[in-house]
Protein backbone atom coordinates (compact mmCIF):
# COMPACT_ATOMS: atom_id res chain seq x y z
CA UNK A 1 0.00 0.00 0.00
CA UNK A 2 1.41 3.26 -1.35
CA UNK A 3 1.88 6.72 1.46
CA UNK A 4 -0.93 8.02 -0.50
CA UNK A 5 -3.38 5.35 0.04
CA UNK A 6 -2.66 4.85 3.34
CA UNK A 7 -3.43 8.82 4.08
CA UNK A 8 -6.72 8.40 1.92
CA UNK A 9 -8.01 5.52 4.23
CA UNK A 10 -7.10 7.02 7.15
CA UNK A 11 -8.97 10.36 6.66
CA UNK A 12 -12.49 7.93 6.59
CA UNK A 13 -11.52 6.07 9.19
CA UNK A 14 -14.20 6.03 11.86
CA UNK A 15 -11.73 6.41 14.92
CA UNK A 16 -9.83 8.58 13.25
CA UNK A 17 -12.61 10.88 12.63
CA UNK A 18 -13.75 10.63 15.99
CA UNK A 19 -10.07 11.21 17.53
CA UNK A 20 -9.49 14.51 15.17
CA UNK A 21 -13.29 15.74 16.27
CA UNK A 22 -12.10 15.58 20.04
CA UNK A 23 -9.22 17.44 19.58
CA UNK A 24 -10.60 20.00 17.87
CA UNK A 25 -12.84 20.51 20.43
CA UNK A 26 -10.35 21.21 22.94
CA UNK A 27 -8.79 23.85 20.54
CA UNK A 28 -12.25 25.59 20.21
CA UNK A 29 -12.60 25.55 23.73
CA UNK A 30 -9.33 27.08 24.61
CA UNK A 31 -10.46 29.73 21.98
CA UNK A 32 -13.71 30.30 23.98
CA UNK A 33 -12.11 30.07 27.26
CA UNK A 34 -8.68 32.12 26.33
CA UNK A 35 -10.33 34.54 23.38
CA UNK A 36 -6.99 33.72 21.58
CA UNK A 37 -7.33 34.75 18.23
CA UNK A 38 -4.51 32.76 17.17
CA UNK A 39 -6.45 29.38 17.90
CA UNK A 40 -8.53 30.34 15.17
CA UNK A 41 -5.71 30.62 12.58
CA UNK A 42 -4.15 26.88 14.25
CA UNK A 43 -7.68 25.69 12.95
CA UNK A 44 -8.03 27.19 9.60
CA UNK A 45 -4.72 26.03 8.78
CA UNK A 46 -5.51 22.63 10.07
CA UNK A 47 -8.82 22.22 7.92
CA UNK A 48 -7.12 23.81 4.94
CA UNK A 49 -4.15 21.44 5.08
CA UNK A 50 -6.70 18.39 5.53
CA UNK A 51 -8.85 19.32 2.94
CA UNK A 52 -6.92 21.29 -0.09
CA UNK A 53 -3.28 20.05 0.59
CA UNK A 54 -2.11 17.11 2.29
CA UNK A 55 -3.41 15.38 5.43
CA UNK A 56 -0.14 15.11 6.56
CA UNK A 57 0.18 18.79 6.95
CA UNK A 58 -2.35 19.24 9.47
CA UNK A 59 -0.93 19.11 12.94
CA UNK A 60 -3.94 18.16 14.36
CA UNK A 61 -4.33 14.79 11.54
CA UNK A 62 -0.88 13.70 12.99
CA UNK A 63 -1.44 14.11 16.93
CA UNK A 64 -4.85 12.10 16.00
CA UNK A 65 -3.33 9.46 13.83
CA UNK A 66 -0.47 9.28 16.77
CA UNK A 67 -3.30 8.64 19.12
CA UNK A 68 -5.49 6.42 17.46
CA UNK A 69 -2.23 4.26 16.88
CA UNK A 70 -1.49 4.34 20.85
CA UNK A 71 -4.70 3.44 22.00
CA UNK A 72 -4.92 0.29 19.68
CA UNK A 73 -7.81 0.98 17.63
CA UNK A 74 -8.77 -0.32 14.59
CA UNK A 75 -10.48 0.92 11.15
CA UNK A 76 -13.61 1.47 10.47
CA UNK A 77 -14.55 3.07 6.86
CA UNK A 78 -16.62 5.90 6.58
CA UNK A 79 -18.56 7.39 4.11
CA UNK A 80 -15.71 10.01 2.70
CA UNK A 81 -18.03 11.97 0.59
CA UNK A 82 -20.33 12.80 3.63
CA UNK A 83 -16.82 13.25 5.59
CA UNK A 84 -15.31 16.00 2.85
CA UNK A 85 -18.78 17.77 2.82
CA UNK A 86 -18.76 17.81 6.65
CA UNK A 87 -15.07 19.17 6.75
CA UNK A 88 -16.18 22.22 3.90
CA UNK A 89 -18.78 23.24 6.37
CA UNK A 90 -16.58 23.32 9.25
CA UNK A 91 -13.90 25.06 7.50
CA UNK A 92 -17.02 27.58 6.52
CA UNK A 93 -18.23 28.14 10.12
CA UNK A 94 -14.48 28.67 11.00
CA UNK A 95 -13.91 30.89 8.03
CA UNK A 96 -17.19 33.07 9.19
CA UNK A 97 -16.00 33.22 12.94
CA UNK A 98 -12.56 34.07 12.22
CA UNK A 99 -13.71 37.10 9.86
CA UNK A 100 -16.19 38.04 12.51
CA UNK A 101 -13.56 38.34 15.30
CA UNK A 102 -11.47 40.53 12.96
CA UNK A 103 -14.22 42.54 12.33
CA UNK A 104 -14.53 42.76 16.31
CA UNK A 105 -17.88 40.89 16.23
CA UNK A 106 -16.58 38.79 19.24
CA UNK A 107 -19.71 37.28 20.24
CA UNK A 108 -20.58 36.15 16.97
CA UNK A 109 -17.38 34.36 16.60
CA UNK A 110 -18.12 32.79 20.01
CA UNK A 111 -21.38 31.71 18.83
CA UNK A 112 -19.76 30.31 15.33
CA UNK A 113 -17.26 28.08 17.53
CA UNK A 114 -20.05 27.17 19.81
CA UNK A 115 -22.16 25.59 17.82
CA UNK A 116 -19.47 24.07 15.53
CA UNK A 117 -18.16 22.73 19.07
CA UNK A 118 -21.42 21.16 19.83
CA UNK A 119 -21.28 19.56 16.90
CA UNK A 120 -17.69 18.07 17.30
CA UNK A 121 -18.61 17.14 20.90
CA UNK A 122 -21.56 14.72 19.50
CA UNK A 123 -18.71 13.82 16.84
CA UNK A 124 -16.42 12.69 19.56
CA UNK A 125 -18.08 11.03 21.59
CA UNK A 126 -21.98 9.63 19.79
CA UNK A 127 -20.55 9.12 16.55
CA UNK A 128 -23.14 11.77 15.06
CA UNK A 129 -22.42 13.98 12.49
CA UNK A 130 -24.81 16.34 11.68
CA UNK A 131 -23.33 17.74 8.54
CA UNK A 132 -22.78 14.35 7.66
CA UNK A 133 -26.85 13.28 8.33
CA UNK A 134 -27.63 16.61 5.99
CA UNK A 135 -25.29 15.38 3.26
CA UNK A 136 -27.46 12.65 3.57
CA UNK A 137 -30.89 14.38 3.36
CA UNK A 138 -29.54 15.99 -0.10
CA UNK A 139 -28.45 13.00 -1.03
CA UNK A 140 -31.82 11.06 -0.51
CA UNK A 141 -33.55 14.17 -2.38
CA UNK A 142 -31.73 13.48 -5.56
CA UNK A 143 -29.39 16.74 -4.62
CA UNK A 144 -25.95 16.42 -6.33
CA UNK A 145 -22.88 18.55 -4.82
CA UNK A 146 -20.55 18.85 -7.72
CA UNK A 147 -17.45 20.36 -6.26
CA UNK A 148 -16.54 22.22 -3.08
């Protein structure tokens, strides 16, 4: 199995998903707790790397992948198309809160990384991914999504 492939099937991995989600709820906590704008740009750059470069770029893929590995876990697939739509629309909700804070619209940006937290938190720890379970809903309505 070629570097490539093995970074493809680890980005739908189940575990892996669920060990990334965690940790970036920690991160988006700190930034609630600490009003750090410099969490924010950790996290953009993390979903950016993950998405549009390499996975192996994103600090926070590697301190999951270094975790999963630790605590034994094994694969589980995922559906990766539901995955890369969920990822788009948390790199949206961090894209909005980030230009909120630098327009000094602090509480919205609290509110942005709220509810994207919430939705990690059920990530982490139910296994529920509500952008994934609206991917689905367009997906059972005949909605396409051609690119992202």
């Amino acid at each position: 199995m070629s570097q490539s492939e093995h970074i493809t099937k680890d980005l739908f991995c189940k575990n892996q998903s669920r060990m990334h989600a965690g940790l970036l709820v920690m991160l988006m906590c700190a930034y609630l707790f600490s009003a750090n704008v410099a969490i924010l740009y950790v996290l953009v750059y993390d979903f950016l790397m993950r998405i549009y470069m390499a996975p192996h770029m994103s600090p926070i893929y590697l301190i999951s992948t270094f975790l999963v590995k630790i605590a034994g876990l094994k694969r589980e697939a995922t559906d990766e198309n539901a995955k890369e739509f969920a990822s788009h629309v948390g790199l949206t909700l961090l894209f909005a809160s980030l230009g909120a804070e630098l327009l000094n619209e602090t509480t919205i940006a609290y509110l942005l990384v709220g509810f994207l937290s919430i939705w990690k938190i059920a990530e982490a720890t139910k296994e529920f991914c509500f952008a994934c379970k609206f991917y689905e809903l367009l997906k059972s309505r005949n909605i396409e999504l051609e690119s992202l």
